[in-house]
PDB file of N, CA and C in Angstrom:
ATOM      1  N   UNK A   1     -41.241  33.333  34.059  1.00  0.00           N
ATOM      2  CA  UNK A   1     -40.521  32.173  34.497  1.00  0.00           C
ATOM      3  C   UNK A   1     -41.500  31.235  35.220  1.00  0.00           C
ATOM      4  N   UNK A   2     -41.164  30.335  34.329  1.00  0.00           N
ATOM      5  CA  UNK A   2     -42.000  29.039  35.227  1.00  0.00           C
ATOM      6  C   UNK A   2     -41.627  27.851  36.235  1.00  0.00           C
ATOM      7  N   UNK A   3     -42.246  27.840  37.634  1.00  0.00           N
ATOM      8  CA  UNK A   3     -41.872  27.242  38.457  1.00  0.00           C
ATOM      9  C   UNK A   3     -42.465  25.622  38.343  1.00  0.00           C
ATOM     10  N   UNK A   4     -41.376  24.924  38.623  1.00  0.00           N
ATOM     11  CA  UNK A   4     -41.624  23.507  38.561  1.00  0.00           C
ATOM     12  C   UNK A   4     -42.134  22.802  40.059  1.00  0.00           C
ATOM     13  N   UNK A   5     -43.205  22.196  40.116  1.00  0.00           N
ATOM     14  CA  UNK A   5     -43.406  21.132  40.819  1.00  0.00           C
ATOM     15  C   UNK A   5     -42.984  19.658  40.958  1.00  0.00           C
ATOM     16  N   UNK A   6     -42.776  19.628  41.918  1.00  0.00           N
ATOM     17  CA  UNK A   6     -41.935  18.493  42.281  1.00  0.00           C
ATOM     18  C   UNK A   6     -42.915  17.649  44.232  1.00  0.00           C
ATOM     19  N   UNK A   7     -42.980  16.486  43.707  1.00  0.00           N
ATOM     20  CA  UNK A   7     -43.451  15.787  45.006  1.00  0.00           C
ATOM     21  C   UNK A   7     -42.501  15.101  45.895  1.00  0.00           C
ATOM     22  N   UNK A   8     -42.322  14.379  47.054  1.00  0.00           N
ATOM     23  CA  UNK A   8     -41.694  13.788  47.474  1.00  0.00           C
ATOM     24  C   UNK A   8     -42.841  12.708  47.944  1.00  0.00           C
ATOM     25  N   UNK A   9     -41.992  11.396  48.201  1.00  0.00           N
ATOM     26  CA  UNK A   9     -42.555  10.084  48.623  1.00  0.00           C
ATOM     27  C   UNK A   9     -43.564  10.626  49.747  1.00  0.00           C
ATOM     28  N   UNK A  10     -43.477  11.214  50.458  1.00  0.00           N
ATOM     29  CA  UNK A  10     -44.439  11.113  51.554  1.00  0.00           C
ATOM     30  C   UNK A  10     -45.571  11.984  50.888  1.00  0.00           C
ATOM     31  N   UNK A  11     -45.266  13.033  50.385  1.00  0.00           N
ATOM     32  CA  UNK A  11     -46.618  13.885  50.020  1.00  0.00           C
ATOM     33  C   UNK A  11     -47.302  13.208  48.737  1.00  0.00           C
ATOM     34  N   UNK A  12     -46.929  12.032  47.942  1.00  0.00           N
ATOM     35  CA  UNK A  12     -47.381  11.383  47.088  1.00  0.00           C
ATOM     36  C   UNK A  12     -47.998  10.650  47.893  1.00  0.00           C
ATOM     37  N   UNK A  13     -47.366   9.738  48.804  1.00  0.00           N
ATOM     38  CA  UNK A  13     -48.399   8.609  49.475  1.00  0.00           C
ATOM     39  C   UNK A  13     -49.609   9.387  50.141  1.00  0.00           C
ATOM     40  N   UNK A  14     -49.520  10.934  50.761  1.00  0.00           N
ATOM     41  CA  UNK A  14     -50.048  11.341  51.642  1.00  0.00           C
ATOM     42  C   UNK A  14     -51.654  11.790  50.772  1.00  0.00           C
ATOM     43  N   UNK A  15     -51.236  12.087  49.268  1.00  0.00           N
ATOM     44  CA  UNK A  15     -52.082  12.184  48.269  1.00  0.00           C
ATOM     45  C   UNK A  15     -53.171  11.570  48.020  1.00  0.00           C
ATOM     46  N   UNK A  16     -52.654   9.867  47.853  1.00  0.00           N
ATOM     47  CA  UNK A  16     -53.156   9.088  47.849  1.00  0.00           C
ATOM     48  C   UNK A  16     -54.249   8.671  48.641  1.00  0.00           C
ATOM     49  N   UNK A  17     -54.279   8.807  49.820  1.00  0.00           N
ATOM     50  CA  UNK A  17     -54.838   8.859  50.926  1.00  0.00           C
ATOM     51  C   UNK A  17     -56.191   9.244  50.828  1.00  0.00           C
ATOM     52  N   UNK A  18     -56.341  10.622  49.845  1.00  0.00           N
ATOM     53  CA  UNK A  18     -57.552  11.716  50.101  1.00  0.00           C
ATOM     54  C   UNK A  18     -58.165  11.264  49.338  1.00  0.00           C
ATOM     55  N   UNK A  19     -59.602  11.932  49.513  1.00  0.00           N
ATOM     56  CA  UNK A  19     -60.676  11.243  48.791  1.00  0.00           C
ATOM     57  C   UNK A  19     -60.445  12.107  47.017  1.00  0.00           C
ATOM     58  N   UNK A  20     -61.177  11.412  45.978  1.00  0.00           N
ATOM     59  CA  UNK A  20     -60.300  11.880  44.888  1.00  0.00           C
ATOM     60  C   UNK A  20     -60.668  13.493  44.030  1.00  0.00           C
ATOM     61  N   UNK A  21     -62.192  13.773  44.827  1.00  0.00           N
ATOM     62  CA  UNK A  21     -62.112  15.199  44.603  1.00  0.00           C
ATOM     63  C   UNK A  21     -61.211  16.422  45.226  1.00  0.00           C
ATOM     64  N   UNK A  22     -60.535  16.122  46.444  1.00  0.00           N
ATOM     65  CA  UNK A  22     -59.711  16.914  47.361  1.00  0.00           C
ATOM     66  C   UNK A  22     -58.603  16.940  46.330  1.00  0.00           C
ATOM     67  N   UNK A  23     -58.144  15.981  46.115  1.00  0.00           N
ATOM     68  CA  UNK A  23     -56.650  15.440  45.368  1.00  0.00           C
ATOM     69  C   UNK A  23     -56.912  15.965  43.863  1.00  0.00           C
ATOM     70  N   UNK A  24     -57.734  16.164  43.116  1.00  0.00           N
ATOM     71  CA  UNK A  24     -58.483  17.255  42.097  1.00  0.00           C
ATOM     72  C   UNK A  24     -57.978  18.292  42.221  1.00  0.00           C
ATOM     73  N   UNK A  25     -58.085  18.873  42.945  1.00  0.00           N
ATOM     74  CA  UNK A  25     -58.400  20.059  43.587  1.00  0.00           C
ATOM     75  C   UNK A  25     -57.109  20.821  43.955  1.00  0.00           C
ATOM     76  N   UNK A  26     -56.638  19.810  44.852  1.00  0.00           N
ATOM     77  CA  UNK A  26     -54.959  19.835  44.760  1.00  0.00           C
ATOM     78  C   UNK A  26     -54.387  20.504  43.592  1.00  0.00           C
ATOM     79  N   UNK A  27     -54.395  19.587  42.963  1.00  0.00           N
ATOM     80  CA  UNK A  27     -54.208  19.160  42.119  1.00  0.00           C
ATOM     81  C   UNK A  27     -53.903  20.377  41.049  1.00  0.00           C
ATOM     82  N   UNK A  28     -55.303  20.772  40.815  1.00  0.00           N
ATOM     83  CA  UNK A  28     -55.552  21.768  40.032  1.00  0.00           C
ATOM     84  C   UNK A  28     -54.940  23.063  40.665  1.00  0.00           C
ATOM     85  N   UNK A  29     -55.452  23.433  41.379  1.00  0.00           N
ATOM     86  CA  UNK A  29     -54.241  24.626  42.866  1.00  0.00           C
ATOM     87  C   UNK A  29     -52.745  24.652  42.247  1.00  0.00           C
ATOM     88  N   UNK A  30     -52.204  23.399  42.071  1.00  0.00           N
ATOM     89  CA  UNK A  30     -50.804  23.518  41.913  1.00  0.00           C
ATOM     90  C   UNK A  30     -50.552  23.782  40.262  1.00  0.00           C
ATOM     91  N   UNK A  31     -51.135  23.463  39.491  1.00  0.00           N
ATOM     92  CA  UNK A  31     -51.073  23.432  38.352  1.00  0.00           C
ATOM     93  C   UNK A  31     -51.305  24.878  37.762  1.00  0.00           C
ATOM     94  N   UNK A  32     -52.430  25.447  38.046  1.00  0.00           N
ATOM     95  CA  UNK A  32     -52.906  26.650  37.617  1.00  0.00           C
ATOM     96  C   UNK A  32     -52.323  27.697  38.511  1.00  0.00           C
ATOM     97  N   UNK A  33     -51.813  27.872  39.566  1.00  0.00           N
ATOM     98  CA  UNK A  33     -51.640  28.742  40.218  1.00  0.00           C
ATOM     99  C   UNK A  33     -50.275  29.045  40.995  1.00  0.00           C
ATOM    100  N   UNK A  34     -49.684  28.001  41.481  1.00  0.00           N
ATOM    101  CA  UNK A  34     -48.153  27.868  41.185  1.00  0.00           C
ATOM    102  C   UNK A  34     -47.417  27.340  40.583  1.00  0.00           C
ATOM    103  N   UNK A  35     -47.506  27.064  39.836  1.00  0.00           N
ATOM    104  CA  UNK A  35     -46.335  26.498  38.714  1.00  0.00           C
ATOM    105  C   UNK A  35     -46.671  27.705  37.464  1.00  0.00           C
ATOM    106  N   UNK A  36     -47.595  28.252  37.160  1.00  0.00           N
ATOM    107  CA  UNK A  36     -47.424  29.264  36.077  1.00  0.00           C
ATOM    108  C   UNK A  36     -46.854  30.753  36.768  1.00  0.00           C
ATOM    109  N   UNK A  37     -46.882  30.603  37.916  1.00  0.00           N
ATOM    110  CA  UNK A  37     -46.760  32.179  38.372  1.00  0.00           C
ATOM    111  C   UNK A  37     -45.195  32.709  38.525  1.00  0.00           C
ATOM    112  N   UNK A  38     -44.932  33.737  38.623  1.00  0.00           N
ATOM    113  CA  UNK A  38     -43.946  33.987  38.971  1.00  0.00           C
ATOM    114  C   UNK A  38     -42.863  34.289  40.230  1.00  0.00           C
ATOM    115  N   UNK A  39     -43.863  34.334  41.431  1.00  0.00           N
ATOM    116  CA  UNK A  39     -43.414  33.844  42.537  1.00  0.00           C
ATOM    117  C   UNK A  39     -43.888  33.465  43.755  1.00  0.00           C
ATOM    118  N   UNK A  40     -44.294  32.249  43.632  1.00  0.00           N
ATOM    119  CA  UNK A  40     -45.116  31.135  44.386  1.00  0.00           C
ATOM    120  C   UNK A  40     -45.536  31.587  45.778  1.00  0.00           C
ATOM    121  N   UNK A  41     -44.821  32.768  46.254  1.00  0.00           N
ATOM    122  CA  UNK A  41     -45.190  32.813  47.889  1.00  0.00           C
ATOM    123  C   UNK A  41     -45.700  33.827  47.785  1.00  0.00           C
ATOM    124  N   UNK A  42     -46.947  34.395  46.897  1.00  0.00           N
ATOM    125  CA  UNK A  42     -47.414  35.466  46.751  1.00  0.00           C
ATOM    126  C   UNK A  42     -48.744  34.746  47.718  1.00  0.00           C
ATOM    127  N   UNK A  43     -48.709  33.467  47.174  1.00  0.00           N
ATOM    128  CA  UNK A  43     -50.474  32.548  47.367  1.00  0.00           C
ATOM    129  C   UNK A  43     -50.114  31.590  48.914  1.00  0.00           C
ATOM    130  N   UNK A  44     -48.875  31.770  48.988  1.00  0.00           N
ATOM    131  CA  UNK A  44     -48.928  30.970  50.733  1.00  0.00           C
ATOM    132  C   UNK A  44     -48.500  31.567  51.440  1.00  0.00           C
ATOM    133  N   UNK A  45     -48.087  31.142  52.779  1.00  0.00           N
ATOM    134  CA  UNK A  45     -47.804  31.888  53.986  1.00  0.00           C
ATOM    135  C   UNK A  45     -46.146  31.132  54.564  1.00  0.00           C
ATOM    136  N   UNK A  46     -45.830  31.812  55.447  1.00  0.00           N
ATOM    137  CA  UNK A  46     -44.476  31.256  55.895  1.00  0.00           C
ATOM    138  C   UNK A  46     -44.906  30.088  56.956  1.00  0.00           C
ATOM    139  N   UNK A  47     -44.025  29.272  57.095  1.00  0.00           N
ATOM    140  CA  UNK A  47     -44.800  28.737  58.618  1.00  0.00           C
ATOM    141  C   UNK A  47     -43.495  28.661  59.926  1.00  0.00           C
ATOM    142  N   UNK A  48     -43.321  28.797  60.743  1.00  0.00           N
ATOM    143  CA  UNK A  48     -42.922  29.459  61.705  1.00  0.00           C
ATOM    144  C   UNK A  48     -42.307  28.681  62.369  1.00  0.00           C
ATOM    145  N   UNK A  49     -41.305  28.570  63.835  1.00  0.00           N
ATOM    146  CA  UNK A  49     -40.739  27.760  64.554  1.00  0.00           C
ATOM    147  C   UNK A  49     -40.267  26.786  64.226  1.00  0.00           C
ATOM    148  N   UNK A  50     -40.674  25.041  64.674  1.00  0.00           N
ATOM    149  CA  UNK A  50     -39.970  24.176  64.134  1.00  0.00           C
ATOM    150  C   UNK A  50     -40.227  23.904  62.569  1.00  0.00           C
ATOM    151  N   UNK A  51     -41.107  24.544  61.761  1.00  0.00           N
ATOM    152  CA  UNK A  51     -41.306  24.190  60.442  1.00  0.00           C
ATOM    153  C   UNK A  51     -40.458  25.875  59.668  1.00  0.00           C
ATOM    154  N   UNK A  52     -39.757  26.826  60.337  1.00  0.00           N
ATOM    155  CA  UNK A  52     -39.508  27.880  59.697  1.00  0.00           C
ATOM    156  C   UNK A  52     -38.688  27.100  58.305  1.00  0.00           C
ATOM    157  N   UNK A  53     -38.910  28.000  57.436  1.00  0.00           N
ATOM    158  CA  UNK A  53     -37.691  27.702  56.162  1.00  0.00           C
ATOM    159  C   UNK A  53     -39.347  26.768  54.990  1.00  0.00           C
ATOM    160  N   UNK A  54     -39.938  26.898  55.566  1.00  0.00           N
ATOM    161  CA  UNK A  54     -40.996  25.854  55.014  1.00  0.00           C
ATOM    162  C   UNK A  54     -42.527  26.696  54.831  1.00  0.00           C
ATOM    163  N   UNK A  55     -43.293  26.758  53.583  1.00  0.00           N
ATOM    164  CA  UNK A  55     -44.432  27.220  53.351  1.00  0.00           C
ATOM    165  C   UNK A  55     -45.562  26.529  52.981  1.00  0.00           C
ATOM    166  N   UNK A  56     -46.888  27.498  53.598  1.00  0.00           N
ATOM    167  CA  UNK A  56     -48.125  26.648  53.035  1.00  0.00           C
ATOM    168  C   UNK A  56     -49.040  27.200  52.243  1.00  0.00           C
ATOM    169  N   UNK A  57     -50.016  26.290  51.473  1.00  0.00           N
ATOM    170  CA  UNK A  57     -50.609  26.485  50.917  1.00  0.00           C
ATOM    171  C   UNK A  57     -52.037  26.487  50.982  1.00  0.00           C
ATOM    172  N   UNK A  58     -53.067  26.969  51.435  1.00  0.00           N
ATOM    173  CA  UNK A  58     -54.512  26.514  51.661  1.00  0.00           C
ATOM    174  C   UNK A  58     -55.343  26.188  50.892  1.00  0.00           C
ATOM    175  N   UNK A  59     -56.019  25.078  50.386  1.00  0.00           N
ATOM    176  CA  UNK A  59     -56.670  24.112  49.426  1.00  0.00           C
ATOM    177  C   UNK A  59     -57.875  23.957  50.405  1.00  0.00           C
ATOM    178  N   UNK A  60     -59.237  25.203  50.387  1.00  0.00           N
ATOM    179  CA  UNK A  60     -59.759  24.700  51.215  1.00  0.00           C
ATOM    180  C   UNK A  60     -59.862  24.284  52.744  1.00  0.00           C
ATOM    181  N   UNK A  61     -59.941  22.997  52.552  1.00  0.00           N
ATOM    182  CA  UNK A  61     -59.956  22.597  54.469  1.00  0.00           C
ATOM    183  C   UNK A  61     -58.259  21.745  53.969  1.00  0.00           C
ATOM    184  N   UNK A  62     -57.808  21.578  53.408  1.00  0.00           N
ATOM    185  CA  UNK A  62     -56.664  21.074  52.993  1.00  0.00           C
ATOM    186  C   UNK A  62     -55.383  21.763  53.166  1.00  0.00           C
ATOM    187  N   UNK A  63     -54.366  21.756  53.023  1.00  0.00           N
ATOM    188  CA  UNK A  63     -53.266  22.308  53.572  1.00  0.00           C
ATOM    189  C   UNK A  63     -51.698  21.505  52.657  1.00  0.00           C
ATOM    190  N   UNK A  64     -50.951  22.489  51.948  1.00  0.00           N
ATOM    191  CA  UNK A  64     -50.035  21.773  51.122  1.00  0.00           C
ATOM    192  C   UNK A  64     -48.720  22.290  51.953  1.00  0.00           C
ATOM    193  N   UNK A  65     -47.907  21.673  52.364  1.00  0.00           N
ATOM    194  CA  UNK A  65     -46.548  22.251  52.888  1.00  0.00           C
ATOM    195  C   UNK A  65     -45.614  21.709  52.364  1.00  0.00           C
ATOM    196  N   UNK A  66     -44.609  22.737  51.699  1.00  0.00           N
ATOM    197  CA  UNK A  66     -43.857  23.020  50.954  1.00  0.00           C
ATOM    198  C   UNK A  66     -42.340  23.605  50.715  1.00  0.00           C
ATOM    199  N   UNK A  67     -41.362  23.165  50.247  1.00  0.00           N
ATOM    200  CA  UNK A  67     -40.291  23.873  50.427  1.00  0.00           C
ATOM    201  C   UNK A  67     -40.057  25.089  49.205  1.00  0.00           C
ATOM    202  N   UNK A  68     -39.938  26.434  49.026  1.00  0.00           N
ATOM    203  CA  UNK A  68     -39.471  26.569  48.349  1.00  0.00           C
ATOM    204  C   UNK A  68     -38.147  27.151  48.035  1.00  0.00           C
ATOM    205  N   UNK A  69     -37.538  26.157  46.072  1.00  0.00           N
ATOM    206  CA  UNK A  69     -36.184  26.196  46.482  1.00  0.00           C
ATOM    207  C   UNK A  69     -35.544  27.698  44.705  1.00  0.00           C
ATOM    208  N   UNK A  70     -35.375  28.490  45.413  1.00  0.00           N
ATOM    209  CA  UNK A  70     -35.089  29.768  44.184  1.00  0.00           C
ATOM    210  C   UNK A  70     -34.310  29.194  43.648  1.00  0.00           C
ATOM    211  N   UNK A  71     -33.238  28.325  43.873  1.00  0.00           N
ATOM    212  CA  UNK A  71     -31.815  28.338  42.600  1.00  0.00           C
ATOM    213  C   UNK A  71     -32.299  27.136  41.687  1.00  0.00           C
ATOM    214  N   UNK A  72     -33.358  26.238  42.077  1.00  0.00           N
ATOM    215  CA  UNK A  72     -33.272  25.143  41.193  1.00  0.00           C
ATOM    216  C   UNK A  72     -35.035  25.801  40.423  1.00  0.00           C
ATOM    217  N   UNK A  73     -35.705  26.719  40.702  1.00  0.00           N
ATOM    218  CA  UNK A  73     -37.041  26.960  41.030  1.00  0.00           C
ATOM    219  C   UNK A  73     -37.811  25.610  40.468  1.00  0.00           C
ATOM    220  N   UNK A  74     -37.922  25.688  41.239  1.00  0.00           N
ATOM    221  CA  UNK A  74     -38.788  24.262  42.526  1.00  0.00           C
ATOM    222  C   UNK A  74     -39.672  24.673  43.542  1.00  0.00           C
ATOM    223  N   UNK A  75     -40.589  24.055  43.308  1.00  0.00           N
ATOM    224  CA  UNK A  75     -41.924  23.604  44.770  1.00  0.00           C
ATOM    225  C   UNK A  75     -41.580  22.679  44.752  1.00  0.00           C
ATOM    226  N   UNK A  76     -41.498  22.132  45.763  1.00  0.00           N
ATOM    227  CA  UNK A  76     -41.225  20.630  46.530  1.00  0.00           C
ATOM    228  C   UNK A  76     -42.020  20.384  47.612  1.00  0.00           C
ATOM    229  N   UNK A  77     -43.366  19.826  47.361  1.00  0.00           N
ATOM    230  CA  UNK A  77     -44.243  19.407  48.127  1.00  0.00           C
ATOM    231  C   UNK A  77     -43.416  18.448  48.708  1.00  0.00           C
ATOM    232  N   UNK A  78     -43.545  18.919  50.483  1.00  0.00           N
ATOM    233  CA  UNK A  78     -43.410  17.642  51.539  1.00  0.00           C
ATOM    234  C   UNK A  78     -44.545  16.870  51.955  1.00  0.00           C
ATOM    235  N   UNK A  79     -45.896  17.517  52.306  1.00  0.00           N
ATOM    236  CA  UNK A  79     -46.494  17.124  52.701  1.00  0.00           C
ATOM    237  C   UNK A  79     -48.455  17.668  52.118  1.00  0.00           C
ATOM    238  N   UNK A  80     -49.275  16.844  52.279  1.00  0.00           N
ATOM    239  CA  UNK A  80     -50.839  17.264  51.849  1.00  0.00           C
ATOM    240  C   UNK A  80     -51.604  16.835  52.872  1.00  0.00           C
ATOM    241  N   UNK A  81     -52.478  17.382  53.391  1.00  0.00           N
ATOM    242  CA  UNK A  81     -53.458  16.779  54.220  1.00  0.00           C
ATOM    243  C   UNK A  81     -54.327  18.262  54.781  1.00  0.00           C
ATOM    244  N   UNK A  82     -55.497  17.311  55.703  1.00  0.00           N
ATOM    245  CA  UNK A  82     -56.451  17.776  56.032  1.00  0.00           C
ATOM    246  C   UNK A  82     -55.972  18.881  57.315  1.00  0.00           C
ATOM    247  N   UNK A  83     -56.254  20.371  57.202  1.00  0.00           N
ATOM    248  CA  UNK A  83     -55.787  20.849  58.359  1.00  0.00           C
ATOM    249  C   UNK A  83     -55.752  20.555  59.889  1.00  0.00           C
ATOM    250  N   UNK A  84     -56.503  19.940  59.986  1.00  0.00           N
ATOM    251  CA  UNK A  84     -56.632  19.574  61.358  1.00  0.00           C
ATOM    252  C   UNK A  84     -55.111  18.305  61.886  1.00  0.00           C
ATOM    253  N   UNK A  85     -54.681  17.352  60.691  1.00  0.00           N
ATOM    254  CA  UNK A  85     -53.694  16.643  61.046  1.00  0.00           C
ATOM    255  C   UNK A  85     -52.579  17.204  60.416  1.00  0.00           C
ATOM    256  N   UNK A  86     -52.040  18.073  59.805  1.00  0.00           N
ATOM    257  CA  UNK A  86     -50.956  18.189  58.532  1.00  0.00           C
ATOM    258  C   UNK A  86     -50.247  18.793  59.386  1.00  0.00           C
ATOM    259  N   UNK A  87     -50.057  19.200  60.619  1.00  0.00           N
ATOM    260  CA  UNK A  87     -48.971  19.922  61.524  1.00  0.00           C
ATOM    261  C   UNK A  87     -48.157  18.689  62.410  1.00  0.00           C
ATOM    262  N   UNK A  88     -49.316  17.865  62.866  1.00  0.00           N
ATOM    263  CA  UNK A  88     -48.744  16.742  63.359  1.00  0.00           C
ATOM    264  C   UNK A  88     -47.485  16.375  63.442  1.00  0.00           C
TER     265      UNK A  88
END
């Protein structure tokens, strides 16, 4: 079973942003590695307190946070960025 990716407005604009090998890279991460697999939170982590219900992904120094949704199977990128700001 194959999981679908899906962006939202902010993690598209937030995309945009990065320089265009990061966003590659991304890129490629999501393509090859969750969306063919069979269950996406094998490769991220939970994230905790005010973000519980919500997972990430590590791209490097990069950071993908994510909802995932089982009944529609869906990744739904909320957000992309550089670890140091992506908690913000």
């Amino acid at each position: 079973m194959a999981w679908t990716v899906e962006w939202d407005e902010r993690a598209i604009r937030d995309a945009r942003k990065l320089d265009p090998q990061a966003r590659k890279k991304i890129i490629k991460y999501l393509r090859e590695r969750i969306s063919t697999d069979k269950d996406p939170r094998r490769f991220g982590k939970p994230l905790l307190a005010d973000l519980s219900g919500l997972w990430r992904y590590r791209v490097g120094d990069y950071r993908i946070v994510c909802r995932i949704e089982d009944d529609k199977v869906v990744v739904l990128i909320l957000a992309v960025g550089h670890r140091s700001k992506i908690y913000d």
